[in-house]
N, C-alpha and C. Protein backbone atom coordinates (compact mmCIF):
# COMPACT_ATOMS: atom_id res chain seq x y z
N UNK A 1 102.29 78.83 107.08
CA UNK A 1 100.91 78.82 107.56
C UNK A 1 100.15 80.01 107.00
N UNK A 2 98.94 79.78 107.04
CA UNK A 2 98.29 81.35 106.55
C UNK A 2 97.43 81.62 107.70
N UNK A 3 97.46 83.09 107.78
CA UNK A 3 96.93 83.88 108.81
C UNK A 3 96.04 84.33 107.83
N UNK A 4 95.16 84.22 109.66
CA UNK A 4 93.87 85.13 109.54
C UNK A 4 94.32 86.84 110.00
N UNK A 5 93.81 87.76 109.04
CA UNK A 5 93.65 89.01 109.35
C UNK A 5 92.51 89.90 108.93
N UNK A 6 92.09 90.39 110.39
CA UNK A 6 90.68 91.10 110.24
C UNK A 6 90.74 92.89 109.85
N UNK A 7 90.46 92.78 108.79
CA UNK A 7 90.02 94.48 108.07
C UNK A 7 88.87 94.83 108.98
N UNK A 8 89.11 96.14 109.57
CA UNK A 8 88.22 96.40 110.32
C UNK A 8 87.31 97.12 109.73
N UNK A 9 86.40 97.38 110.31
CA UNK A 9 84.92 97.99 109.50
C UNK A 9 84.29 99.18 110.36
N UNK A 10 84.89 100.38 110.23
CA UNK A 10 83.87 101.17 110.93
C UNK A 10 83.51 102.39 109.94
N UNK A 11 83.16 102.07 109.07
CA UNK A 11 82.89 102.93 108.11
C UNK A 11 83.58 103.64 107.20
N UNK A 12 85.03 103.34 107.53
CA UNK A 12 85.54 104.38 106.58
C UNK A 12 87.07 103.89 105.97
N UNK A 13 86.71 103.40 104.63
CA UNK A 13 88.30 102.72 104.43
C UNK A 13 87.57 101.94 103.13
N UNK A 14 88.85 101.68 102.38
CA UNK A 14 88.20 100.58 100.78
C UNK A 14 88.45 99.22 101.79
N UNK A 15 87.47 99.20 101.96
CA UNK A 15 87.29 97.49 102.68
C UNK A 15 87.75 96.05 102.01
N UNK A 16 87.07 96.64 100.88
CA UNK A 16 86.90 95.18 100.00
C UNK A 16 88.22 95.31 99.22
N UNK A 17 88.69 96.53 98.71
CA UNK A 17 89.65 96.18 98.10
C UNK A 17 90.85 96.05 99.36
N UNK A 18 91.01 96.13 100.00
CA UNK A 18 92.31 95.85 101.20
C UNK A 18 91.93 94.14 101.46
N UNK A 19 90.88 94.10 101.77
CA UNK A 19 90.41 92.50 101.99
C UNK A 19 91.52 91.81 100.69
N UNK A 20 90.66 91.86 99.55
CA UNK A 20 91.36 91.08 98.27
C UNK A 20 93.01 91.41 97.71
N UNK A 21 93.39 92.45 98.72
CA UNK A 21 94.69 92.63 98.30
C UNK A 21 95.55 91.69 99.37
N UNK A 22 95.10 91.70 100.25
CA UNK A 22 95.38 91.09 101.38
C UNK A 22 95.46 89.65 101.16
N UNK A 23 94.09 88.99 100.37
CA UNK A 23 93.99 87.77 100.06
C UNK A 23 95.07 87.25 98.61
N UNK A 24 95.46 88.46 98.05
CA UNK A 24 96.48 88.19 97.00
C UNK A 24 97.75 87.85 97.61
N UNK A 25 98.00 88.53 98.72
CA UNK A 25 99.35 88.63 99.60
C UNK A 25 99.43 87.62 100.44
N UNK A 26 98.12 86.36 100.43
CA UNK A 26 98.22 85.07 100.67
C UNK A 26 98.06 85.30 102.39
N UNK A 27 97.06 86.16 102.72
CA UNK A 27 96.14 85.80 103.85
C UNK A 27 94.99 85.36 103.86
N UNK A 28 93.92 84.99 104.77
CA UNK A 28 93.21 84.32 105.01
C UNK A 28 92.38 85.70 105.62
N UNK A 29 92.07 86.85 104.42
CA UNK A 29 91.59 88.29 105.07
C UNK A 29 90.02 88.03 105.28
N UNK A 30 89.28 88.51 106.18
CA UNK A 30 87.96 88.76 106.27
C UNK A 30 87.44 90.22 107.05
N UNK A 31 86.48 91.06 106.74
CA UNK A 31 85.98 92.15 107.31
C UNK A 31 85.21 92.35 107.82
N UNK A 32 85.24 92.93 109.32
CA UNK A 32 84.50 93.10 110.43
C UNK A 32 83.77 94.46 111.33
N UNK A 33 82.96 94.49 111.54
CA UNK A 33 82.44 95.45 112.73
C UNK A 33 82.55 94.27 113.57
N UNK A 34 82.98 93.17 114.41
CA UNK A 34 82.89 92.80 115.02
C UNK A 34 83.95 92.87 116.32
N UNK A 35 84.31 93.14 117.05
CA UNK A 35 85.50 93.06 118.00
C UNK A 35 85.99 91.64 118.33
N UNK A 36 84.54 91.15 118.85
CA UNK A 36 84.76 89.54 118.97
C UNK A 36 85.30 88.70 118.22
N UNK A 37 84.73 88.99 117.11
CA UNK A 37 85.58 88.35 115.79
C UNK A 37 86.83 88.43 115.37
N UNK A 38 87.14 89.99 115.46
CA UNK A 38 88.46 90.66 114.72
C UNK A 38 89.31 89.66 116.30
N UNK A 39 89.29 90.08 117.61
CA UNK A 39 89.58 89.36 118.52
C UNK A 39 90.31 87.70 117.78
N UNK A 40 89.71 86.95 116.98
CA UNK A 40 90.51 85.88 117.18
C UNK A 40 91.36 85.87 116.02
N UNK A 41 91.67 86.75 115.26
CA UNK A 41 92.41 86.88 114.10
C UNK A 41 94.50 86.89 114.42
N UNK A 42 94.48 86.92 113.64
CA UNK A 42 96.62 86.92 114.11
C UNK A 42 96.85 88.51 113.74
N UNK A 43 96.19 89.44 112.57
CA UNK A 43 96.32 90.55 113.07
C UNK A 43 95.49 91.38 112.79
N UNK A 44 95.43 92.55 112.40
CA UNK A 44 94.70 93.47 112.13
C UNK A 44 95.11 94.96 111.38
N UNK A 45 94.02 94.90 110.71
CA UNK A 45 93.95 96.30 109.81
C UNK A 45 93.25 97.02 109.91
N UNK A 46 93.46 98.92 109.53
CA UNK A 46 92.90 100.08 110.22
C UNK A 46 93.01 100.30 108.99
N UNK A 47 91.69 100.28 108.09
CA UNK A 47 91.78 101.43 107.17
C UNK A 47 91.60 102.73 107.39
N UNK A 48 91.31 103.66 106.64
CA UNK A 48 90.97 104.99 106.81
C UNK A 48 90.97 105.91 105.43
N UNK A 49 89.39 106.69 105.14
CA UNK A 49 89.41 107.10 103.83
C UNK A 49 88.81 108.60 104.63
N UNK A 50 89.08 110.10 104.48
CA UNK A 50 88.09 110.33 104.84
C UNK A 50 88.71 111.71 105.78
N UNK A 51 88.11 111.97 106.66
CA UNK A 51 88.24 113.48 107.79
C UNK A 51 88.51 112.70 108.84
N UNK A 52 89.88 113.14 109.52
CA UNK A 52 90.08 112.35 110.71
C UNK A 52 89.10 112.56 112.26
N UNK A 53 88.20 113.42 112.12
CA UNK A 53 87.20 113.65 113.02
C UNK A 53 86.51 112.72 112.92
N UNK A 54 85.58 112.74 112.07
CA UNK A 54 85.01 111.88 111.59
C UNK A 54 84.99 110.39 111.58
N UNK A 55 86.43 109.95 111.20
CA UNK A 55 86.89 108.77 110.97
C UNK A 55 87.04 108.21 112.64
N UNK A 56 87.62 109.11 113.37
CA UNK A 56 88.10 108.93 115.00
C UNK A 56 86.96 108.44 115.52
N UNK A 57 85.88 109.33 115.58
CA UNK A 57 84.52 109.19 115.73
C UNK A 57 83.80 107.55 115.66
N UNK A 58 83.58 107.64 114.21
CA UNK A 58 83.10 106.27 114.07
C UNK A 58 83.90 104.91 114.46
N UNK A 59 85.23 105.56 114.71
CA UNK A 59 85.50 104.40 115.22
C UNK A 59 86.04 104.04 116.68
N UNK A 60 85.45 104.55 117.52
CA UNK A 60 84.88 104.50 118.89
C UNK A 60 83.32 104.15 118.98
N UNK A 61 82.96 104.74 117.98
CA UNK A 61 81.19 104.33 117.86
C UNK A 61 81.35 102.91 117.76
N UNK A 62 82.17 102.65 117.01
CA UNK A 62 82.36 100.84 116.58
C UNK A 62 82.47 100.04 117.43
N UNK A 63 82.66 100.27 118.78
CA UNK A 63 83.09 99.92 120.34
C UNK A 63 84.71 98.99 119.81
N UNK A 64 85.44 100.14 118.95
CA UNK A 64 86.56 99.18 118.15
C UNK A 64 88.31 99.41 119.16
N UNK A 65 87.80 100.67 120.25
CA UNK A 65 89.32 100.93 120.48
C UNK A 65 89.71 100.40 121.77
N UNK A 66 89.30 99.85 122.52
CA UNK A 66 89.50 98.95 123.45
C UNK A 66 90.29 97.66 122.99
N UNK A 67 89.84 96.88 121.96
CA UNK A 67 90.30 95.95 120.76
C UNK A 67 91.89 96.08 120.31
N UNK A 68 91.73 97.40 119.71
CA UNK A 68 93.33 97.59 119.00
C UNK A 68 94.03 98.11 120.52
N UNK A 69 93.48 99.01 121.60
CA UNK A 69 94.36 99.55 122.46
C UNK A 69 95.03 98.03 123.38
N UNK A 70 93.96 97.22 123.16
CA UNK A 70 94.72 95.80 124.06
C UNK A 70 95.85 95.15 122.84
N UNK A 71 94.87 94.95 121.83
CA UNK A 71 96.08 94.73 120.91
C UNK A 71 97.50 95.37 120.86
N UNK A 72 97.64 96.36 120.96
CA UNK A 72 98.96 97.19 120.61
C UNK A 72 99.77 97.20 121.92
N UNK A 73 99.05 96.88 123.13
CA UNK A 73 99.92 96.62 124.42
C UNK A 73 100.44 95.62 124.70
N UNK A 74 99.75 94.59 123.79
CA UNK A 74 100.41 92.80 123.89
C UNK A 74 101.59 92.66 122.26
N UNK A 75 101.65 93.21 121.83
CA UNK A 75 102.60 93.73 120.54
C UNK A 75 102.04 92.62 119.44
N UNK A 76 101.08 92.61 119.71
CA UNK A 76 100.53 92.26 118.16
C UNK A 76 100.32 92.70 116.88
N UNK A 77 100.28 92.14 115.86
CA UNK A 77 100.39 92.71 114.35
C UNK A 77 99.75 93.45 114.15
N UNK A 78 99.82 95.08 113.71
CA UNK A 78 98.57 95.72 113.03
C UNK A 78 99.07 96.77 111.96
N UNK A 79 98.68 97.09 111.13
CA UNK A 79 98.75 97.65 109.86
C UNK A 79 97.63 98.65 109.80
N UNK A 80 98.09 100.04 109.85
CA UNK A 80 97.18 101.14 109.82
C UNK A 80 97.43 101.80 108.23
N UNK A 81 96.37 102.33 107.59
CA UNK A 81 96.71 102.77 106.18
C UNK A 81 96.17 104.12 105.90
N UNK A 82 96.69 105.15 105.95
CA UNK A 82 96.40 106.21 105.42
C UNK A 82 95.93 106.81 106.66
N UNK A 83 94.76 107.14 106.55
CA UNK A 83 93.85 107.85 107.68
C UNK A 83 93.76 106.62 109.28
N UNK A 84 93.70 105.37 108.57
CA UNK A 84 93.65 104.47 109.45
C UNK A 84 95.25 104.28 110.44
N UNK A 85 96.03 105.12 109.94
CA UNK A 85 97.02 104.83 110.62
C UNK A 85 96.95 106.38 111.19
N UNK A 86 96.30 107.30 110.76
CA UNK A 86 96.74 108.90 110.83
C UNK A 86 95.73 108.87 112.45
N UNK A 87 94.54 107.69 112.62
CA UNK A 87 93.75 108.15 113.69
C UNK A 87 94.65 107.40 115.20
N UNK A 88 95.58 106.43 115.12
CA UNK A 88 96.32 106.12 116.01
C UNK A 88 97.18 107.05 116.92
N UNK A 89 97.42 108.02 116.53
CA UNK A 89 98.11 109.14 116.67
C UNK A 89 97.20 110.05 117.74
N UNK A 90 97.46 111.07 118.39
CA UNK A 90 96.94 111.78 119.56
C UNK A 90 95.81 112.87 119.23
N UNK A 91 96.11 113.74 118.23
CA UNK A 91 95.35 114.43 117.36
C UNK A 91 95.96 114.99 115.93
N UNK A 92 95.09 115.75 115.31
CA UNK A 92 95.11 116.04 114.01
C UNK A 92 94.73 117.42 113.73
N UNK A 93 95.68 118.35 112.75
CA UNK A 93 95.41 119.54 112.95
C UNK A 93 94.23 119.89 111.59
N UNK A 94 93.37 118.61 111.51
CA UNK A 94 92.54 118.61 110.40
C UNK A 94 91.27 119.25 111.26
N UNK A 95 91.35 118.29 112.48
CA UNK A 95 90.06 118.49 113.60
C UNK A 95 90.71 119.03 114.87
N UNK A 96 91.36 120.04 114.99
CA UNK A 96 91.97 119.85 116.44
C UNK A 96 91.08 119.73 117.78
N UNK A 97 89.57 119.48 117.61
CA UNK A 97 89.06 119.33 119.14
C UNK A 97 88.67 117.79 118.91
N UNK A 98 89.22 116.95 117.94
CA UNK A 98 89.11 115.45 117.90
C UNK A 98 90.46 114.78 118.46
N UNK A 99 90.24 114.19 119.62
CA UNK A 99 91.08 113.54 119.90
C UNK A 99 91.30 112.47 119.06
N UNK A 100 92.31 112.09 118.66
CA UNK A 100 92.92 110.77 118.12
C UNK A 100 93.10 109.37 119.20
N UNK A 101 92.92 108.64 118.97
CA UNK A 101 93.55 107.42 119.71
C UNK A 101 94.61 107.22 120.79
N UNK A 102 95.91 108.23 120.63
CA UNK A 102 96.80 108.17 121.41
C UNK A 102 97.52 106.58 121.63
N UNK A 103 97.45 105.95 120.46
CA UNK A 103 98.67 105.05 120.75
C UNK A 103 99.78 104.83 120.15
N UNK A 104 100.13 105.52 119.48
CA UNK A 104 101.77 106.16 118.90
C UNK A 104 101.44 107.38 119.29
N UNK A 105 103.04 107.81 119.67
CA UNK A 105 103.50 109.36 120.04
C UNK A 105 104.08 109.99 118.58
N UNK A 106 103.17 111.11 118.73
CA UNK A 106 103.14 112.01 117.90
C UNK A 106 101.66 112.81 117.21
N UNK A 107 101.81 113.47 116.43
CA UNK A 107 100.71 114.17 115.97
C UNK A 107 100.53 114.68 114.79
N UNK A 108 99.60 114.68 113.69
CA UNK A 108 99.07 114.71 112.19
C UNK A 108 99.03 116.07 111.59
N UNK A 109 100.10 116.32 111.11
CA UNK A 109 100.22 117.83 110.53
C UNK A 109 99.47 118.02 108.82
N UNK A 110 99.02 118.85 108.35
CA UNK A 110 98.80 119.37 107.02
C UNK A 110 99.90 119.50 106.11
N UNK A 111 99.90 119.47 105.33
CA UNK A 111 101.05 119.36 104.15
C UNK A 111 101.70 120.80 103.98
N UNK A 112 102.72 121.33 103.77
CA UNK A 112 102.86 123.09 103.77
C UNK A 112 102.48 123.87 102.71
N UNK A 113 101.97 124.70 102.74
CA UNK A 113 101.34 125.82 101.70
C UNK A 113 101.91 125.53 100.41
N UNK A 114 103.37 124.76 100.42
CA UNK A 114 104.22 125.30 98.84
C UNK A 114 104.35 124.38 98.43
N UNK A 115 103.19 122.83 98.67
CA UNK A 115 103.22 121.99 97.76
C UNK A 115 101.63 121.97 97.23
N UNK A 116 101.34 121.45 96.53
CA UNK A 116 99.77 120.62 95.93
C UNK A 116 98.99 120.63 97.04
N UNK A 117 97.66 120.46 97.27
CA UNK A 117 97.18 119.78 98.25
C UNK A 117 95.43 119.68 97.73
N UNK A 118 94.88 118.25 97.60
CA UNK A 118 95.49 117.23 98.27
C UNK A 118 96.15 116.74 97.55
N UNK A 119 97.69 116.44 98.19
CA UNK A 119 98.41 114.94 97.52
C UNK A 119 97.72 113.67 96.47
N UNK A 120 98.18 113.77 95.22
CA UNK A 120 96.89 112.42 94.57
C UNK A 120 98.39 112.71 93.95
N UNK A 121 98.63 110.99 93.61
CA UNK A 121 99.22 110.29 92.62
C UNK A 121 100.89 109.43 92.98
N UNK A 122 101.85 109.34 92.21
CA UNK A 122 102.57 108.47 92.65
C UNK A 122 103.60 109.26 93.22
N UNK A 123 104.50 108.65 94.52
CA UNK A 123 105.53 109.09 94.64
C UNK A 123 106.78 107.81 95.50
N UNK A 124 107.94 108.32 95.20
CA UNK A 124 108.92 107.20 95.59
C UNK A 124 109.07 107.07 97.21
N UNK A 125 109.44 105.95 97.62
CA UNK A 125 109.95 105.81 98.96
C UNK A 125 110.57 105.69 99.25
N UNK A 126 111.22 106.23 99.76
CA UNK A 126 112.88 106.47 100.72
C UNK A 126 112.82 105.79 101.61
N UNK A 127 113.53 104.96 101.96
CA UNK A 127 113.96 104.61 102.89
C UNK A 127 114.59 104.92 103.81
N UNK A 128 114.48 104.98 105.43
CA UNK A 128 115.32 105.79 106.26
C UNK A 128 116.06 104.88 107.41
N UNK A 129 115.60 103.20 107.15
CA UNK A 129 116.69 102.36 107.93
C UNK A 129 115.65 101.28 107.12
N UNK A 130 116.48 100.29 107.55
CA UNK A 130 116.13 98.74 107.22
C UNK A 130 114.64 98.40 108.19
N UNK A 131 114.21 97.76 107.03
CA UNK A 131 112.70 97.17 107.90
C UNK A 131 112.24 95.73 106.38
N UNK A 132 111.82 94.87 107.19
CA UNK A 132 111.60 93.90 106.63
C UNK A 132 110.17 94.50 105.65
N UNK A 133 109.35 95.25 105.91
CA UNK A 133 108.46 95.75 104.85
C UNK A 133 108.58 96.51 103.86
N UNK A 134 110.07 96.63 103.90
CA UNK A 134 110.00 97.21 102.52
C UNK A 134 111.13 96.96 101.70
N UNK A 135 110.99 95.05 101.78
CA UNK A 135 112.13 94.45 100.78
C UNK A 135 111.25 94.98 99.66
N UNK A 136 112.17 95.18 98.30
CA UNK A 136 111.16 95.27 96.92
C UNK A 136 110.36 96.42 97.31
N UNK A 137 110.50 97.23 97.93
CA UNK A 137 109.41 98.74 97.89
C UNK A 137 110.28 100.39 97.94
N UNK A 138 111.33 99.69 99.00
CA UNK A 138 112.13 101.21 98.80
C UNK A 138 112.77 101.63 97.59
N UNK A 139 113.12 102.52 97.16
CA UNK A 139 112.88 103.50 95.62
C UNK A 139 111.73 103.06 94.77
N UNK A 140 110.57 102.35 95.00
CA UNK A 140 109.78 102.37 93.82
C UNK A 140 109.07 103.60 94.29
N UNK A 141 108.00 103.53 93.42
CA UNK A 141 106.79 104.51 93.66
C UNK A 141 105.14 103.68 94.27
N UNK A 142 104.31 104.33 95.17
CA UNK A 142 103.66 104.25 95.41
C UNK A 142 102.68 105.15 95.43
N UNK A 143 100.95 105.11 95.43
CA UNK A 143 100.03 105.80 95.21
C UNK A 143 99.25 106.48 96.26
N UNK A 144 99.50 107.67 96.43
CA UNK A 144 99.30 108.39 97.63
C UNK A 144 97.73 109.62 97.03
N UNK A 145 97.08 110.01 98.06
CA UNK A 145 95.73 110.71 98.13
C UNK A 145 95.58 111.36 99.77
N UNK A 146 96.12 112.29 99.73
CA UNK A 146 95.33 112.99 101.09
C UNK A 146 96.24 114.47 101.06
N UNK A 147 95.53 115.06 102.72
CA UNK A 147 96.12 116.58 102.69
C UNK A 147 97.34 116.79 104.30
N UNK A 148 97.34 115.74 104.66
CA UNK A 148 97.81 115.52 106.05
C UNK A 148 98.69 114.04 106.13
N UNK A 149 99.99 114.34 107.23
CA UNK A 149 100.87 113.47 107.34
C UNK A 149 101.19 113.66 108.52
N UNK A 150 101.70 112.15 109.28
CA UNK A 150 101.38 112.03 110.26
C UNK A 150 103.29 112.39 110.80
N UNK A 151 103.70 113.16 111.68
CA UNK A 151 104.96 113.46 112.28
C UNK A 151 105.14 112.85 113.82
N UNK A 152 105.88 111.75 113.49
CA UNK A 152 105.91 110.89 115.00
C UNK A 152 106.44 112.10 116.34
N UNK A 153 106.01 111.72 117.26
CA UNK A 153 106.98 111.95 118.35
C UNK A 153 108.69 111.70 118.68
N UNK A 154 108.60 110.41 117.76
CA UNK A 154 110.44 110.19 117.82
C UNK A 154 110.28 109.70 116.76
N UNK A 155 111.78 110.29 116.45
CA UNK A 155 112.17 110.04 114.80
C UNK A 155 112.75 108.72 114.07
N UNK A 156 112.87 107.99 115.39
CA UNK A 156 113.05 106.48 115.23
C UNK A 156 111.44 105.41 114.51
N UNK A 157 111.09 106.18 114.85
CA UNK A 157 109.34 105.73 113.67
C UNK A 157 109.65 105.64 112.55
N UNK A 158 110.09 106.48 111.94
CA UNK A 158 110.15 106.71 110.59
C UNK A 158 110.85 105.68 109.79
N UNK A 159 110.36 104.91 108.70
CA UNK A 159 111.07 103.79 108.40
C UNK A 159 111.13 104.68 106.75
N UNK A 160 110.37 105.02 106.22
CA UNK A 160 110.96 105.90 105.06
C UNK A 160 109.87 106.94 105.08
N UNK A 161 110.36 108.14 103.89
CA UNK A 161 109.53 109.38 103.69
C UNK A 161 109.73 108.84 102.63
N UNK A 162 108.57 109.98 102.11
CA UNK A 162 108.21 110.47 100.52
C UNK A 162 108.80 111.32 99.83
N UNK A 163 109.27 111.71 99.03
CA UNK A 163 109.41 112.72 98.13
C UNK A 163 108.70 114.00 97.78
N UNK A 164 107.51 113.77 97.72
CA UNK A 164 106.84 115.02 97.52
C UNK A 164 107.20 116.35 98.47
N UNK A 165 107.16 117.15 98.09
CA UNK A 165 107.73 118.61 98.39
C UNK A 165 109.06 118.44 99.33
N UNK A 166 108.69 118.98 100.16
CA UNK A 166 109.83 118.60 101.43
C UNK A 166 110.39 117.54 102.16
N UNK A 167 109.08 116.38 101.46
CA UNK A 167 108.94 115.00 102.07
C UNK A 167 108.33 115.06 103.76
N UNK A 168 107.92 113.69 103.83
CA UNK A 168 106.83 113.49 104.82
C UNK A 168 107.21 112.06 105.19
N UNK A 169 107.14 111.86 106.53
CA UNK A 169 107.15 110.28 106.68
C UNK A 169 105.88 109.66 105.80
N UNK A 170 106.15 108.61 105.01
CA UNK A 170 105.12 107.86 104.35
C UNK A 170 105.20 106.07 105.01
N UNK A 171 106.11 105.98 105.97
CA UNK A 171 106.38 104.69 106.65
C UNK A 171 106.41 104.48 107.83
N UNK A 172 105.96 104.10 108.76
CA UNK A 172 106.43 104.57 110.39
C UNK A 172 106.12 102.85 110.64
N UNK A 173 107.05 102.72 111.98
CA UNK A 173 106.67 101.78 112.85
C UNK A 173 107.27 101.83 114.08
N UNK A 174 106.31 101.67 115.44
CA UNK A 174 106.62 101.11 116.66
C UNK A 174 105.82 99.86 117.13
N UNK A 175 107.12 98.81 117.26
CA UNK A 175 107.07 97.62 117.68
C UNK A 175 106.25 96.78 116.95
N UNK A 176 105.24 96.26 116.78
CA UNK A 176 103.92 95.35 116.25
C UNK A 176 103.67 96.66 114.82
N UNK A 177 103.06 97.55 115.63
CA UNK A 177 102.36 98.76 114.54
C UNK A 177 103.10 98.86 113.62
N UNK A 178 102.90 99.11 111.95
CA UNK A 178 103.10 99.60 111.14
C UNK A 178 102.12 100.33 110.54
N UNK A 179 102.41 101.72 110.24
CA UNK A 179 101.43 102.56 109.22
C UNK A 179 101.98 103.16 107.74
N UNK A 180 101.30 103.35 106.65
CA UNK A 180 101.57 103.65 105.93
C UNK A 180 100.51 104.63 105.55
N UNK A 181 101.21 105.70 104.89
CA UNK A 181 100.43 106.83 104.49
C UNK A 181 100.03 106.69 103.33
N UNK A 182 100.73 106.05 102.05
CA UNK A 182 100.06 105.33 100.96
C UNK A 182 98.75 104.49 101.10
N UNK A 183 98.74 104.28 100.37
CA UNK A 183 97.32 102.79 99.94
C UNK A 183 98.17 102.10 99.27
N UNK A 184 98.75 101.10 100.39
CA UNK A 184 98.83 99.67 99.37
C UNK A 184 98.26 98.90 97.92
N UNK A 185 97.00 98.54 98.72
CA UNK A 185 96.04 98.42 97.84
C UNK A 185 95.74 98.94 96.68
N UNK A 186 96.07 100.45 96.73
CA UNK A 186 95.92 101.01 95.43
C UNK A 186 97.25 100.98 94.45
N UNK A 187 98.46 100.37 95.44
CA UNK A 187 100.07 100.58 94.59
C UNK A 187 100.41 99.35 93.67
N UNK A 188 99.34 98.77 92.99
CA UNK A 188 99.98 98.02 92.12
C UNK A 188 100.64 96.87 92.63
N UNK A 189 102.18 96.68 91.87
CA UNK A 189 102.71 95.80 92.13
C UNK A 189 103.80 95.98 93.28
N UNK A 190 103.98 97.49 93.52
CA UNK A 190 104.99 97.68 94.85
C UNK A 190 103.62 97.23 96.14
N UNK A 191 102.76 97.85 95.61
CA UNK A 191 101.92 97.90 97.14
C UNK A 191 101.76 96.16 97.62
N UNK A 192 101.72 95.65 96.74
CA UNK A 192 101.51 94.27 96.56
C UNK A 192 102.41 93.49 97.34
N UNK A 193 104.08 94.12 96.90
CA UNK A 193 104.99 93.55 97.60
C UNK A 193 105.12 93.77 99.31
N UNK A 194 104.60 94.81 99.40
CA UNK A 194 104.65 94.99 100.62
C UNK A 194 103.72 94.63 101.27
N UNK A 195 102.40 94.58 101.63
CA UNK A 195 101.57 93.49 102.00
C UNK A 195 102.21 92.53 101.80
N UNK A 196 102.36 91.86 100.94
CA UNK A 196 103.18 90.26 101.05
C UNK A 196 104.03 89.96 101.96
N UNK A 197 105.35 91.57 102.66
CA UNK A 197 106.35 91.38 103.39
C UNK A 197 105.40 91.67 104.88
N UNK A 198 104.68 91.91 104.42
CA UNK A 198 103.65 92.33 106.69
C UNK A 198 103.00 91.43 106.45
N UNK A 199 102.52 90.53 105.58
CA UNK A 199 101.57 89.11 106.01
C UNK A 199 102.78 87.67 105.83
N UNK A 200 104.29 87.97 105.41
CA UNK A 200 104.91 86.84 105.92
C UNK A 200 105.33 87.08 107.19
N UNK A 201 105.94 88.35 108.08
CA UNK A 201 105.94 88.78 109.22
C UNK A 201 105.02 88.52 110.00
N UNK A 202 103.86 88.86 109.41
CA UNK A 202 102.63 88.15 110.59
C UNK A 202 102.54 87.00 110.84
N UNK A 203 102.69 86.22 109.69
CA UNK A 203 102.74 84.06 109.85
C UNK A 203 104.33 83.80 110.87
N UNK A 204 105.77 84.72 110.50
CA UNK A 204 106.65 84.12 111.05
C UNK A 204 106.47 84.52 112.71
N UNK A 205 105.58 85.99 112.94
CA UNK A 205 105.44 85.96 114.37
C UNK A 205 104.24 85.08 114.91
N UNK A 206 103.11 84.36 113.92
CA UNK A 206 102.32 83.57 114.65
C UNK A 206 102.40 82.09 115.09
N UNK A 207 103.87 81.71 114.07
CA UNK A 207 104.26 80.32 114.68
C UNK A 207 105.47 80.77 116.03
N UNK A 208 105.59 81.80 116.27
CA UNK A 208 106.90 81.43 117.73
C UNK A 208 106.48 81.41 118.47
């Protein structure tokens, strides 16, 4: 079957290209400021480009977190990306008087003094247990851009890190939620594969 999944829209995220990557990965993607709308979709996506103040911000302005906070309590599909997954989290030591979302435990640290920053370009993914999203993705490389990574509350989140310096979770999931600190969208043919493995997961959880 193909699912509908709504890219959400509150200002801050490559919209269009997550839409059409999404639609390559053989969903039925469309993009919304709407709640009502995103509401009848099978799942949902959190982009995020940007200052997590900022980003947190507008998207409460969006009247968007009521939406995902019901969503994520009924364990429905959602896919947070980069910043869009970094604002789910409680806070961020980018903004520390911005609260975050608070629906994964844990909190958004800065990268340490003795690597690069910001992070731009490719790096491999480790894998740190089995997860159906990352048949065809663990050891490739993927395309990463930012200065902050998100450190769960429990270390059972972590589905793989990165490589870069000390490494960083670049994979997390609890229950429904998955985030990635990469851009899919921007990874070519790994990023590709993996969208493909969270939109057949989304069709096999929308027929049971």
């Amino acid at each position: 079957m193909t699912v509908r999944i709504a890219v959400l829209d509150y200002g801050a995220g490559n919209l269009r290209s997550a839409e059409k990557a999404l639609a390559r990965a053989g969903a039925d993607a469309f993009v919304t400021a709407d709640p009502d709308a995103a509401a009848a979709a099978d799942a949902l996506v959190v982009p995020g480009v940007g200052h997590f103040g900022a980003c947190v911000r507008q998207f409460r302005d969006a009247r968007l977190f009521d939406l995902v906070r019901g969503w994520v309590d009924q364990g429905r599909p959602l896919l947070g990306v980069c910043v869009g997954m970094q604002i789910l989290y409680a806070g961020s030591e980018e903004d520390p008087g911005a609260a975050g979302l608070g629906l994964l435990p844990g909190r958004v640290r800065r990268l340490p003094p003795a690597v690069r920053v910001p992070h731009m370009g490719w790096n491999t993914v480790l894998a740190t247990r089995d997860d159906p999203v990352l048949a065809g993705v663990a050891g490739e490389q993927v395309y990463f851009v930012h200065s902050y990574y998100a450190e769960p509350g429990d270390a059972g989140q972590v589905v793989a890190t990165s490589d870069y310096g000390p490494g960083f979770p670049c994979v997390v999931r609890v229950g429904s939620v998955v985030g990635t600190q990469f851009h899919p969208e921007k990874s070519g043919i790994v990023g590709a594969r993996l969208l493909a493995n969270w939109v057949s997961a989304v069709a096999r959880a929308s027929v049971r």
